[in-house]
Structures are given as C-alpha cells and as structure tokens.
Protein backbone atom coordinates (compact mmCIF):
# COMPACT_ATOMS: atom_id res chain seq x y z
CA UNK A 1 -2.60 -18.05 27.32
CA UNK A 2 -4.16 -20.41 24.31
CA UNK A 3 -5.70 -17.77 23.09
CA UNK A 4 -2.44 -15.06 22.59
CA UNK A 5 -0.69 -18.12 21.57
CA UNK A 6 -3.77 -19.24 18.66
CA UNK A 7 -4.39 -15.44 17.71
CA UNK A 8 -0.36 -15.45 16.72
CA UNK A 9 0.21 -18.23 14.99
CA UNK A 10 -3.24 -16.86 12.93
CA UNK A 11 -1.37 -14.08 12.60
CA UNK A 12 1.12 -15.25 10.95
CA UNK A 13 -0.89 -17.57 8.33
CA UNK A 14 -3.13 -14.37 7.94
CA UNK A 15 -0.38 -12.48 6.87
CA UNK A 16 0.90 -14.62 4.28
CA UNK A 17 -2.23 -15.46 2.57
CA UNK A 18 -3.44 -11.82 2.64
CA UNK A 19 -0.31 -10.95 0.91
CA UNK A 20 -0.12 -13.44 -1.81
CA UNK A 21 -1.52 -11.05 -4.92
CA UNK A 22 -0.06 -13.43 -7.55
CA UNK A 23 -1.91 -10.38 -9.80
CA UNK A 24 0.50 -7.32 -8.71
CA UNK A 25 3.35 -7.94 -11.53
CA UNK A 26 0.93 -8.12 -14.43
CA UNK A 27 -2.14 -6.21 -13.76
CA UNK A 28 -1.38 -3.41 -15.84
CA UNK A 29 -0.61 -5.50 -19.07
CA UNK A 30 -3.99 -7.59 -18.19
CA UNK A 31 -5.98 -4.04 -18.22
CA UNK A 32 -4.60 -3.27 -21.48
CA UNK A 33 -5.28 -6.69 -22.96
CA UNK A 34 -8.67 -6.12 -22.20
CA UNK A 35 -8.97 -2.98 -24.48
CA UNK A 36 -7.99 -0.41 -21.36
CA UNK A 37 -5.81 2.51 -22.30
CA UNK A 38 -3.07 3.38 -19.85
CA UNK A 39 -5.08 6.56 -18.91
CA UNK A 40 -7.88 4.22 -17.80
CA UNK A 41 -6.00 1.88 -15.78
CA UNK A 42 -4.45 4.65 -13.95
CA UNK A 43 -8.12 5.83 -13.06
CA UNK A 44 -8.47 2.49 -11.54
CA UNK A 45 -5.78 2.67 -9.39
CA UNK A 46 -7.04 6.87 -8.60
CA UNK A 47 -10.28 5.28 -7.84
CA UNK A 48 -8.53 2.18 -5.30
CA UNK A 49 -6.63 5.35 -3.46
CA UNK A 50 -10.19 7.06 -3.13
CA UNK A 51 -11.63 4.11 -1.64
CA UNK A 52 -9.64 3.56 0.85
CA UNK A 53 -9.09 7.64 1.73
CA UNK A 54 -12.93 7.50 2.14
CA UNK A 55 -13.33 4.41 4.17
CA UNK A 56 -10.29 4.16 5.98
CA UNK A 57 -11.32 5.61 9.38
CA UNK A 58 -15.04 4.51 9.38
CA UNK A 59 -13.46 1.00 9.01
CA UNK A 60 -11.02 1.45 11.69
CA UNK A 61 -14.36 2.76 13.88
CA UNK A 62 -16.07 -0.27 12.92
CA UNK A 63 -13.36 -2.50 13.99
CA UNK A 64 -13.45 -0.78 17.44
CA UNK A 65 -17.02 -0.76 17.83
CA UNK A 66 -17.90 -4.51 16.00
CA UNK A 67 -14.86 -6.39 16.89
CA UNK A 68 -11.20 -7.17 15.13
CA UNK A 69 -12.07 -10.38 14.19
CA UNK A 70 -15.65 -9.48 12.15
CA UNK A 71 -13.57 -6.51 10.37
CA UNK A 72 -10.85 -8.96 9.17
CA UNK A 73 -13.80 -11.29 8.03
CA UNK A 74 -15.14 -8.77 6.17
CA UNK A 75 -11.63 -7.80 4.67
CA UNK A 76 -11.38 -11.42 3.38
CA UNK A 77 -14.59 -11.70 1.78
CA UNK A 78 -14.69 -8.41 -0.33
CA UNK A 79 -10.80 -9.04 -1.19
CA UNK A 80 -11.75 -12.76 -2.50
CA UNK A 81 -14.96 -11.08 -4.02
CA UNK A 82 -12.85 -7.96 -5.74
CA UNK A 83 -10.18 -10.69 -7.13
CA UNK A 84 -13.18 -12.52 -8.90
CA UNK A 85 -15.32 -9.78 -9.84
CA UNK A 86 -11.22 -8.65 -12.11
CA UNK A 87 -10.81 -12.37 -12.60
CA UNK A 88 -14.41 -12.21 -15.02
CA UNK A 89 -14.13 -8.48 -15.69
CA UNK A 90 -14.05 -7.37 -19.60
CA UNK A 91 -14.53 -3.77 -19.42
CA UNK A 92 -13.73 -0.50 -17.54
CA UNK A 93 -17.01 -0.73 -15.19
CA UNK A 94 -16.30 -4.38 -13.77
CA UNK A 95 -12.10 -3.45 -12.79
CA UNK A 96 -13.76 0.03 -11.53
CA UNK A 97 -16.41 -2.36 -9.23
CA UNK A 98 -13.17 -4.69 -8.37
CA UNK A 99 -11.39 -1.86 -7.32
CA UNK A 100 -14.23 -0.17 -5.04
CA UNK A 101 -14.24 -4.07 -3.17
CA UNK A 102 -10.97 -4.22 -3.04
CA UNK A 103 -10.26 -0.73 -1.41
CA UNK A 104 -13.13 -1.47 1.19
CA UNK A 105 -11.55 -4.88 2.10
CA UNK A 106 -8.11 -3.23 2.27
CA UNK A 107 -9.47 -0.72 4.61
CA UNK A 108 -11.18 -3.34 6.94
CA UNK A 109 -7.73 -5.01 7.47
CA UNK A 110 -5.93 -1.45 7.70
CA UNK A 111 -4.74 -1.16 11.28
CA UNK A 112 -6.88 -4.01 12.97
CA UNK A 113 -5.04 -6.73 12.46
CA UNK A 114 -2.23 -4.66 14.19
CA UNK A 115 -4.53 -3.98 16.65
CA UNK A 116 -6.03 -7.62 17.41
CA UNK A 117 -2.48 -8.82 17.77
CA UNK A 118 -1.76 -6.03 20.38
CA UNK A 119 -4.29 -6.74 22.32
CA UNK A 120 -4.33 -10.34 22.32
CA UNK A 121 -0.46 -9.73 23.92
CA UNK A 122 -1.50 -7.02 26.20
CA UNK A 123 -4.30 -9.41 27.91
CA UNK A 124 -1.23 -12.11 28.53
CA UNK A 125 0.88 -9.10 29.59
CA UNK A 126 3.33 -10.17 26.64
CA UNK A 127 3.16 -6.86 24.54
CA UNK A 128 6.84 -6.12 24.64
CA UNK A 129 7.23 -9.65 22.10
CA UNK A 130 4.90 -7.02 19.83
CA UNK A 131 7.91 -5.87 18.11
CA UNK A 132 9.40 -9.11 17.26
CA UNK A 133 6.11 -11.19 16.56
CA UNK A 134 4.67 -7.92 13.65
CA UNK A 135 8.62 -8.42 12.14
CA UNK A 136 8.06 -11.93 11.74
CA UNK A 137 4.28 -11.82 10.44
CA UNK A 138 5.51 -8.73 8.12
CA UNK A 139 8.33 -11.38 7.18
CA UNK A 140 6.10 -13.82 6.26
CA UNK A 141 3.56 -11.89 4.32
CA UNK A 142 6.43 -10.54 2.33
CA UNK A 143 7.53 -13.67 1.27
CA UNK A 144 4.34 -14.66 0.39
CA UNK A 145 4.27 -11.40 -1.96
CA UNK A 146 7.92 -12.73 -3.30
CA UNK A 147 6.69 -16.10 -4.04
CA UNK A 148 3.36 -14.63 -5.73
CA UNK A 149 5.46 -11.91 -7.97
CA UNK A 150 7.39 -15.77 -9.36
CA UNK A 151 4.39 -17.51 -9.39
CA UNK A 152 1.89 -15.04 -11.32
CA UNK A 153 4.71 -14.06 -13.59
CA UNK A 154 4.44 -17.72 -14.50
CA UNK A 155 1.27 -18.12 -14.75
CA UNK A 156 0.52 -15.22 -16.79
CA UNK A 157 2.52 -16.74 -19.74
CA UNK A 158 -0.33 -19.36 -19.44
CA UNK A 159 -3.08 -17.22 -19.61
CA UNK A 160 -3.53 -12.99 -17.63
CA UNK A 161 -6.48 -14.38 -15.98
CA UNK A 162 -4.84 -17.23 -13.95
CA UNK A 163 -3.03 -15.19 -11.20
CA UNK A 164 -5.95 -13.78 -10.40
CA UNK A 165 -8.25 -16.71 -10.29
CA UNK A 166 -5.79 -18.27 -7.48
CA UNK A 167 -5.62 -14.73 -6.14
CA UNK A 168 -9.31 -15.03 -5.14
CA UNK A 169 -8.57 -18.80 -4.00
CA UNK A 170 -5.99 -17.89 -1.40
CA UNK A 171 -8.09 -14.89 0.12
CA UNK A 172 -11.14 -17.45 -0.20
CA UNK A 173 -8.69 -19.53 2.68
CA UNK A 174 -8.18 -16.33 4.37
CA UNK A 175 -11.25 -16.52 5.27
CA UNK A 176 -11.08 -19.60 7.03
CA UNK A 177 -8.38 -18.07 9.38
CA UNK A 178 -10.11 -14.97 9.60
CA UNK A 179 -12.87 -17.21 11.32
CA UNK A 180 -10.57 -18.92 14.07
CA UNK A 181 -9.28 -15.62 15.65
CA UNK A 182 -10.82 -14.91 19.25
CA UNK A 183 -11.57 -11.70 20.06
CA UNK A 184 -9.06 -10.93 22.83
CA UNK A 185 -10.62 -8.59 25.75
CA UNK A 186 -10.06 -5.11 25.85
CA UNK A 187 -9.72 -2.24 28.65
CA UNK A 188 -13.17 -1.60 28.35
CA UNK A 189 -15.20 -2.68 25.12
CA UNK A 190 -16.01 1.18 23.73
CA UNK A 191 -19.75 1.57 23.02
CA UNK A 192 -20.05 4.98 22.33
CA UNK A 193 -20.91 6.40 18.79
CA UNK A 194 -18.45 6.47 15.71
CA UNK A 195 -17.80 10.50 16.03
CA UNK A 196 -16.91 10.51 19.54
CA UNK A 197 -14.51 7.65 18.86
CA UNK A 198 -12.98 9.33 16.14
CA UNK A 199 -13.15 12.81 18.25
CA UNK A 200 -11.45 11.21 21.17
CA UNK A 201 -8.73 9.74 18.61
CA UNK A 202 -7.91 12.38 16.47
CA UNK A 203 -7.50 14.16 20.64
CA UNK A 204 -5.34 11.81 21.53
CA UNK A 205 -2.98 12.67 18.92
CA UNK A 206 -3.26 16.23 18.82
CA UNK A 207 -2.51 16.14 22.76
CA UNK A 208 0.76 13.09 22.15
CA UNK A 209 3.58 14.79 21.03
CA UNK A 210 5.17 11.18 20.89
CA UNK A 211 2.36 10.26 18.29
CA UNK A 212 2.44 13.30 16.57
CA UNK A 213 6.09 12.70 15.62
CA UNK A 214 5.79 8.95 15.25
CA UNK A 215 2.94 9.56 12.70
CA UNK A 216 5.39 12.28 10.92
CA UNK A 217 8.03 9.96 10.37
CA UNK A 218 6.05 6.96 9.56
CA UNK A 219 3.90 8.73 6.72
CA UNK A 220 7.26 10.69 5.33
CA UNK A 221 9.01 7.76 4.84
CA UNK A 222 6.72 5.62 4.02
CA UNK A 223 5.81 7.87 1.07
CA UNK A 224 8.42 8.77 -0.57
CA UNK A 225 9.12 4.93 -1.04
CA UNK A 226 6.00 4.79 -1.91
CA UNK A 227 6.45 7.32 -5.31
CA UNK A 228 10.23 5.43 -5.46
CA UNK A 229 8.69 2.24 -6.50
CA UNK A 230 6.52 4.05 -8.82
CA UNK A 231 9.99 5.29 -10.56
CA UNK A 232 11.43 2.12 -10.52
CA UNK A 233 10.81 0.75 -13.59
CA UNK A 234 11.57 4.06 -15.96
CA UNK A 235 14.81 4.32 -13.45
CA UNK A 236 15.72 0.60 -14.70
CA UNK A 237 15.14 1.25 -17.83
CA UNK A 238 17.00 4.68 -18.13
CA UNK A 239 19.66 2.15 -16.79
CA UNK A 240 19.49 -0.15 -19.52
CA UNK A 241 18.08 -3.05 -17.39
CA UNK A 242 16.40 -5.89 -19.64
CA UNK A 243 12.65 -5.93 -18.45
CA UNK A 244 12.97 -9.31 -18.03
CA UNK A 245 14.84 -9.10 -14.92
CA UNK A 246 12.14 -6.57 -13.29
CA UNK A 247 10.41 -9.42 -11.83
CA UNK A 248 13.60 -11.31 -10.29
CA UNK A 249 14.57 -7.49 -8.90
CA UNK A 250 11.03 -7.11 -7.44
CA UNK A 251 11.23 -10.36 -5.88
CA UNK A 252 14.85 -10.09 -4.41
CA UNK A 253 13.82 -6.30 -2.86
CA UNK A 254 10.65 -7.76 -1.31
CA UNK A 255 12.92 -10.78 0.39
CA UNK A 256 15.80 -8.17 2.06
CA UNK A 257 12.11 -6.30 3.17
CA UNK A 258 11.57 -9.52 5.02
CA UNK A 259 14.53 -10.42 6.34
CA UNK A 260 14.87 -6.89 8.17
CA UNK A 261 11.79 -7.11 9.30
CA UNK A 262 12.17 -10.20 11.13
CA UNK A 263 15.45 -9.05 12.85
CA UNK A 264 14.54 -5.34 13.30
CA UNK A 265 13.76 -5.89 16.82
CA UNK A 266 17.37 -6.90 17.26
CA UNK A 267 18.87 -4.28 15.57
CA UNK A 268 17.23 -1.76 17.92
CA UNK A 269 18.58 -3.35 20.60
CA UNK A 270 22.18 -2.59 19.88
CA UNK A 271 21.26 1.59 18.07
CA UNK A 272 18.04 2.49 20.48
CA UNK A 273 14.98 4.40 19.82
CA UNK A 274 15.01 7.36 18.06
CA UNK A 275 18.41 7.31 16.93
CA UNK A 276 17.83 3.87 15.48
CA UNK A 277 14.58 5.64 13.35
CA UNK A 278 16.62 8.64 12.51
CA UNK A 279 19.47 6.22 11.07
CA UNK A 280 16.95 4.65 8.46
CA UNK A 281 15.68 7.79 7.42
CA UNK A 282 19.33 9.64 6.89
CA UNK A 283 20.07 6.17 4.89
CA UNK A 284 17.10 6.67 2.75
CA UNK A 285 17.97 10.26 2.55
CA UNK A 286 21.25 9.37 1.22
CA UNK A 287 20.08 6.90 -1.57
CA UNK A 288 18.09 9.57 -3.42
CA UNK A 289 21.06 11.73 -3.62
CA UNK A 290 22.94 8.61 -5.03
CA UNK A 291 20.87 7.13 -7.66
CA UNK A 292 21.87 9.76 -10.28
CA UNK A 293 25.29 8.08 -10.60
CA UNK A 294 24.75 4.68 -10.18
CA UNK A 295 24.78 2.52 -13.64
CA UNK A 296 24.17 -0.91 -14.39
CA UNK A 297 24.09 -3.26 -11.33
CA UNK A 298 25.05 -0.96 -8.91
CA UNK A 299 22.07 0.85 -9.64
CA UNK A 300 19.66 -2.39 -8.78
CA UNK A 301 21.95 -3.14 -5.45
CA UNK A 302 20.58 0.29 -4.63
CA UNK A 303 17.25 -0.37 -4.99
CA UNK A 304 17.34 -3.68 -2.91
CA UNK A 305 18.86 -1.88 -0.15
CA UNK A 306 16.60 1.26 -0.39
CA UNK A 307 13.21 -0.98 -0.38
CA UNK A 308 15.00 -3.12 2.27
CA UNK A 309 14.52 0.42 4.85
CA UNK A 310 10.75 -0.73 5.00
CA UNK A 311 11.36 -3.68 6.69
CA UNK A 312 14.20 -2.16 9.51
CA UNK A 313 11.51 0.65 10.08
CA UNK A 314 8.03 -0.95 9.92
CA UNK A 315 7.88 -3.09 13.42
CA UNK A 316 9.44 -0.23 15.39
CA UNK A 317 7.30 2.45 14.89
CA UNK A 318 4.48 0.05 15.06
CA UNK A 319 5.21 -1.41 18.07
CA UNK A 320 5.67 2.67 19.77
CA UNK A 321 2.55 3.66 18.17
CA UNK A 322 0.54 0.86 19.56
CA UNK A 323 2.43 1.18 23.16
CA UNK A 324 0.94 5.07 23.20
CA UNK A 325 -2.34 4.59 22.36
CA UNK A 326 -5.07 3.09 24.57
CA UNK A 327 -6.51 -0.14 23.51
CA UNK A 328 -10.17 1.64 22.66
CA UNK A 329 -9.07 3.46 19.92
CA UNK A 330 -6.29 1.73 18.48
CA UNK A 331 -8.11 0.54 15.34
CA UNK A 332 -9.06 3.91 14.59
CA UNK A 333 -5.80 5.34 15.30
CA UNK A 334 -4.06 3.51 13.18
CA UNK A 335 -6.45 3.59 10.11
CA UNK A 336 -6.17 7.40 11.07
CA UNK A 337 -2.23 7.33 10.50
CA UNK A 338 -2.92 5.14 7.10
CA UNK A 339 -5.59 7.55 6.14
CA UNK A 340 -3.04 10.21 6.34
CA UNK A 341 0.09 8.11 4.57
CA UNK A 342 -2.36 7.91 1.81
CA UNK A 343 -3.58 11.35 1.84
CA UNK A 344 0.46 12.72 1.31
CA UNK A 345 1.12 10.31 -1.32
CA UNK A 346 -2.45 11.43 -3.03
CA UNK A 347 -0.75 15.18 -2.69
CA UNK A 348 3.20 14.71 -3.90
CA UNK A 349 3.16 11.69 -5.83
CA UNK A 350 1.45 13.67 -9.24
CA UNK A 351 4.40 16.71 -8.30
CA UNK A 352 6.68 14.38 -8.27
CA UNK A 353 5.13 12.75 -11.57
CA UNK A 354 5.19 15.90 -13.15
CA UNK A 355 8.92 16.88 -12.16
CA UNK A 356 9.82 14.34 -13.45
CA UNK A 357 8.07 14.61 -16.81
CA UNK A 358 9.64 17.92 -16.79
CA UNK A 359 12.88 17.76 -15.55
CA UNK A 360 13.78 13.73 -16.11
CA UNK A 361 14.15 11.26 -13.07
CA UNK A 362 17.78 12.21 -12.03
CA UNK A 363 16.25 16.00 -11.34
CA UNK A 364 13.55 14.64 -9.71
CA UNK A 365 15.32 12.37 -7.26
CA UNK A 366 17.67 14.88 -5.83
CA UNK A 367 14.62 17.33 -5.11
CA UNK A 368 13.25 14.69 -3.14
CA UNK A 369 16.68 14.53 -1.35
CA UNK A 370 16.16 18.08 -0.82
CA UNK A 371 12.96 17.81 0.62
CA UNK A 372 13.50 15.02 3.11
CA UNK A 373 16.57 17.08 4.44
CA UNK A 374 13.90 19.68 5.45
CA UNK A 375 11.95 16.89 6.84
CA UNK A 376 14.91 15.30 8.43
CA UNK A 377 15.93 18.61 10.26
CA UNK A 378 12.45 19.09 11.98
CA UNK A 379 12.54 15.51 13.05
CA UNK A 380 15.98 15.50 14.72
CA UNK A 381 14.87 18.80 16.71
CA UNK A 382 11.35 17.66 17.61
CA UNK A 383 12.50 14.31 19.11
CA UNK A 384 15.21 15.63 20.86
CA UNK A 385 12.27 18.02 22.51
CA UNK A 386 10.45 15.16 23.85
C-alpha cells in the first residue's frame, strides 16, 4: 500500500520536473546565435528523431529486463547531461552530441514510466484509478512545460544560455526522485533475452485486434498534431499575429492540454469508450477543415482548442493500452507504439512540409482533412468489428 501510494506521488513530481525544458521556446534562435544556419539546426532535430527511432525499443527491453526505476535513472542523468553538454556547446558537433544524449534519455523514459505506475496499481489491485492518476501527472507535467515556456522566455532576454543551465538543474533533481521509486513486483520478472521479448511483443499485437486499433488511433492523431504545431507559427503569422504573443499562445494551449487531461477520466464517464475516442478525432478532423477561414483571434481560439484534444485523448488510450497488455512486456510495448508515432511523423511530416511549400498552408490543411476522413472511416468500421 506505501509503496503504490510513494511510487504516485513520485509520479507526479517526476512528471513535472521532467517536463520543465525552460529551453523549448528559444532553442532555435540560440542555434543560430551560435553561428548555426537554419539548415543545420533542423539536422539536429533529424538527428534527435533518429535517436530515439533507433533506441526506442531496446530501451523499452531494457526497462523490462533491468527494472523501471534504473531506466528512469538513466533517463535523468543523460537528459541533465544533454542540457549541459547545449548549455557549453559552441558549434555544430557539441548540439549534435546534446542531441544523441538527449534522444537516449528520452527513450529510457518512453513508455516506462507509464509502465512503473501501472504496475505499482496493479500490485494494490487499484489499476482502474490508472486513468485518472496519468491525467493528473500529464496535468502536472504540462504545467510545468507552461511555466518553463514564461520562465525561459524570460530568461533568455538575460542571456540564451540561462534556460538551459536551469534546464540541466531541474533534471539534475529528477534524479533525486528517480532514486526513491520502488520497483513494484510484476507477474513474473521476464528473464529471457531482448529478441524474444520484443518477438513475443510485437505477437501480442499482431494477435490484439484491440491493440492494433488502439495503436492506429493513438499514432494518427497524435501525428498530425504533431506536424500542426510545426505549422503553427507560419499559420500565426499568415494571420497577422505579433510574434510576441507566440509565447503567451503556447503557454495558454499547453494549460487547456492540462486541464483536459486531468478531467478526461470524467468525461468518459458520461460519452464511453470508443465513441468518446471517435468524438476527439471527428473534432480534430473538423478543425483542419476550419482553419482556412478563421482570421485574427478566432484563428488562435482554434488552436487552443485543437492542442487542447491531446489532453481529452492521452489518459484514455493509455489507460486501454496498458489494461491489454501483460505486465512483462509493457515497457516494450509501449516504446513499440512510440517507436511507431515517430516513425509516421518521420514519413508525412516532410510531405506535408513540402505541400505546403508548394501549395501554401490553407491547401495543405484541408488535404490533411482529407486524409484523416480516410483514416476516420476505417476506424469507425474496425471498432465497431470488435
């Protein structure tokens, strides 16, 4: 019982100071200051997508095989590491080395920390709170990212390299938490070797028709807000939004994110599972097809609702995925269905880049309306199958 009720309220703290990059809302015009081209710091951000496609699943293995609570270690250390190693950087090769840490300590915290909070319910017989407790530590960790986007914006008028000096402080203390989780006990603790845990995961999917679907919608969605933030900024601007309110919009988005996220257990009480999933998506759907004729504020409400999906979405599917899969190969499972989030926005985002180059944002946005209707279709008759 102490132990489900320490491992959550680590949870929690472990989610805001893991999500407290006080670095994300200048880190492009810090590259540039340090003689970067724009080309360059996109190869940075090629190479942090590489990383983590590479190391995502052996990770996830790892934190099946070694433990949650060593893999989240790890994560803390070569995050803290990654945010110094930028924090001292002057040329291409250090951010290129910052990056490589920093995709290897993302990868180590992909899916296990999920996973270690699961678990830590499931020996207490409490996993049905799973839903409810992710929402609030996904609440937390995006107001942490809120008060960070204010904060480094700040700080950055000061001098680029301050948000991420405290960047490495604050995953330096994430450390500290990292260290107090217990290792809750498992179904059986797997000891077999890395490719039959990753055999007997990638069969577990291919025979669950339940996570075949949930691991459709999840990486669907989940990328094409993805390559919408990417647009945001152009989209503003085409708008004729002063840049200086980018950082107030980024920050009022990532709040909504939180504040659905902490209820979205509720809301599915009242529109169940899957018409509750389908609901978000057709909403989504819907927002692409309207952001060609929005102008001037309505055009910003539209973003804060769109980004505010994440947070309705997020806990749900989490929670299902985690209720389907056994507690051996959860880690890997879900660094599996990051892996392949990450792998579809590697493939559309640079078509949808180059649409847009082509054809102008307003073009591009109703294609992706066009697309998701596909998508939308095939989801709507697959679920109803189950």
């Amino acid at each position: 019982m102490k132990l489900t009720r320490d491992n959550i309220n680590l949870f929690y703290v472990y989610c805001f100071l893991t999500s407290s990059n006080f670095a994300i809302p200048v880190i492009i015009v810090f590259l540039l200051s340090n003689g970067l081209s724009l080309t360059e710091a996109m190869l940075l951000q090629t190479v942090y997508s590489l990383t983590i496609l590479a190391t995502e699943m052996p990770t996830g293995v790892m934190a099946d095989v070694i433990g949650r609570r060593i893999s989240l270690l790890l994560s803390s250390i070569l995050q803290s590491i990654a945010s110094l190693v930028y924090f001292l950087g002057r040329n291409l090769f250090h951010f290129l080395l910052g990056e490589v840490l920093w995709g290897i300590g993302a990868s180590f915290m992909s899916g296990t920390l999920a996973a270690l909070l699961y678990d830590s319910l499931l020996q207490t017989g409490k996993e049905g709170e799973y839903k409810a407790i992710f929402g609030r530590g996904q609440m937390f960790g995006l107001i942490a990212s809120a008060l960070a986007f204010l904060i480094g914006g700040f700080l950055s008028k000061i001098n680029l390299r301050y948000p991420l000096g405290l960047t490495s402080i604050i995953f330096s203390i994430s450390i500290l938490s990292a260290l107090f989780f217990q290792e809750p006990k498992r179904s059986k603790r797997y000891r077999a070797s890395s490719l039959i845990i990753i055999k007997e995961s990638l069969n577990l999917i291919f025979k669950s028709r339940v996570i075949q679907w949930l691991t459709l919608y999840l990486i669907t969605i989940g990328c094409y807000l993805a390559i919408c933030q990417w647009f945001y900024q152009p989209y503003l601007l085409s708008r004729k939004i002063s840049l200086s309110y980018f950082g107030a919009i980024y920050t009022g988005f990532t709040l909504l994110t939180a504040l659905n996220a902490k209820f979205a257990h509720r809301y599915e009480k009242y529109i169940k599972e899957p018409l509750y999933l389908l609901s978000i998506f057709t909403a989504f759907l819907l927002s692409l097809f309207l952001m060609p004729y929005l102008e001037g504020i309505f055009s910003i409400i539209l973003i804060l609702l769109q980004q505010s999906l994440r947070g309705a979405y997020s806990p749900i599917v989490s929670y299902y995925i985690n209720k389907y899969t056994p507690s051996e190969f959860r880690a890997t499972l879900l660094s599996f269905e990051n892996l392949a989030g990450r792998a579809l926005f590697a493939l559309t985002s640079p078509i949808m880049g180059l649409l847009a180059d082509i054809h102008g944002l307003n073009i591009t946005f109703m294609i992706m309306g066009l697309s998701l209707i596909a998508c939308l279709i095939t989801l709507t008759k697959w679920r109803l199958s189950l």
